[in-house]
Protein backbone atom coordinates (compact mmCIF):
# COMPACT_ATOMS: atom_id res chain seq x y z
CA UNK A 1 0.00 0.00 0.00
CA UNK A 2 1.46 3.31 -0.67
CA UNK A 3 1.49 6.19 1.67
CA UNK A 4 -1.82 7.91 -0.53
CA UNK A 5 -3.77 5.21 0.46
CA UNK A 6 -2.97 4.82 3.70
CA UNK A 7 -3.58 8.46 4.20
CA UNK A 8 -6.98 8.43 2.66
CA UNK A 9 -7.72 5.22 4.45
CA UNK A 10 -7.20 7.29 7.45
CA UNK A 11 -9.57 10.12 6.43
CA UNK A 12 -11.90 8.01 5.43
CA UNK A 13 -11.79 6.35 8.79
CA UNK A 14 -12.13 9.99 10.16
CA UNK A 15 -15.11 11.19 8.04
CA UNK A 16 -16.90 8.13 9.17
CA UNK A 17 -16.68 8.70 12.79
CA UNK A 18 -17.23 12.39 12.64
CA UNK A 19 -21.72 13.57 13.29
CA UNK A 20 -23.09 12.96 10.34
CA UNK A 21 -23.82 17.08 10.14
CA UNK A 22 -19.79 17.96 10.79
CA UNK A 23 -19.06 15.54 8.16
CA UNK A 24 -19.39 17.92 4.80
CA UNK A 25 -16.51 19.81 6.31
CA UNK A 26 -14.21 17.19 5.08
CA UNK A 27 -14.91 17.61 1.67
CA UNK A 28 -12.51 19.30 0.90
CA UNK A 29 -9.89 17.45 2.22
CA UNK A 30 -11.11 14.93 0.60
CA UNK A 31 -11.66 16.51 -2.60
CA UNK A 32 -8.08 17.38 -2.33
CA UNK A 33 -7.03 13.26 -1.39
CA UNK A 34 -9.11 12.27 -4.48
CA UNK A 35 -6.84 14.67 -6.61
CA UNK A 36 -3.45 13.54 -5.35
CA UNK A 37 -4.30 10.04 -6.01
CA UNK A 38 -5.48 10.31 -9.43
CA UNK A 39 -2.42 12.77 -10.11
CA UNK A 40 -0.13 10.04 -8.79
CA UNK A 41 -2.01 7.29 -11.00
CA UNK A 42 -3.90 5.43 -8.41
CA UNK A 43 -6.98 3.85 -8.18
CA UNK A 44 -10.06 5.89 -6.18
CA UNK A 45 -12.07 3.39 -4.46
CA UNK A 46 -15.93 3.64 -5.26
CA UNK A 47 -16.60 3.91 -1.73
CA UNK A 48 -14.49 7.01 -1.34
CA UNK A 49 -15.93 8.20 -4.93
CA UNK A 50 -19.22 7.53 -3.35
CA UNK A 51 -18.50 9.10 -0.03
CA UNK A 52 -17.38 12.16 -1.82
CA UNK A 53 -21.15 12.78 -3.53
CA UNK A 54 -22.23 12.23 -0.63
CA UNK A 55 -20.66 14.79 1.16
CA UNK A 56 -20.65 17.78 -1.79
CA UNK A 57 -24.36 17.28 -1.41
CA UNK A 58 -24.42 17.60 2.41
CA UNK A 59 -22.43 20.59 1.89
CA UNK A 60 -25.18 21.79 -0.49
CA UNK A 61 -27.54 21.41 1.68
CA UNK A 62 -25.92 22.63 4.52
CA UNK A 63 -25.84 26.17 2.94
CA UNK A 64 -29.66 26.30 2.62
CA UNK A 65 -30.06 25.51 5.84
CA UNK A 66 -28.26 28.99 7.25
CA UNK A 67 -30.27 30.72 4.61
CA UNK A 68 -32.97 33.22 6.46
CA UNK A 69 -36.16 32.81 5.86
């Protein structure tokens, strides 16, 4: 294993045990994880792929709900 995927093993581990409504702010860590190990040539894992959607659209929502009404 190289040292990208033991990182983003890590985070992943991280994201998972964060409140679900704290975890969007990882995205863009992981957003930046994603990057580096496509730049390097490695594999993303579809759970980390799926993870990330996940978490942009938390982050979506996230901003309506501190719009005022």
């Amino acid at each position: 294993m190289t040292t990208l995927t033991d990182d983003m093993k890590r985070l992943h581990s991280r994201i998972l045990d964060t409140d679900e409504g704290r975890r969007h702010l990882y995205r863009p860590k992981l957003t930046e994880m994603i990057e580096r190990m496509e730049d390097a040539g490695e594999r993303v894992p579809a759970r980390i792929r799926d993870l990330h959607e996940e978490l942009t659209a938390d982050a979506i929502e996230a901003q309506f709900d501190n719009m005022p009404v």
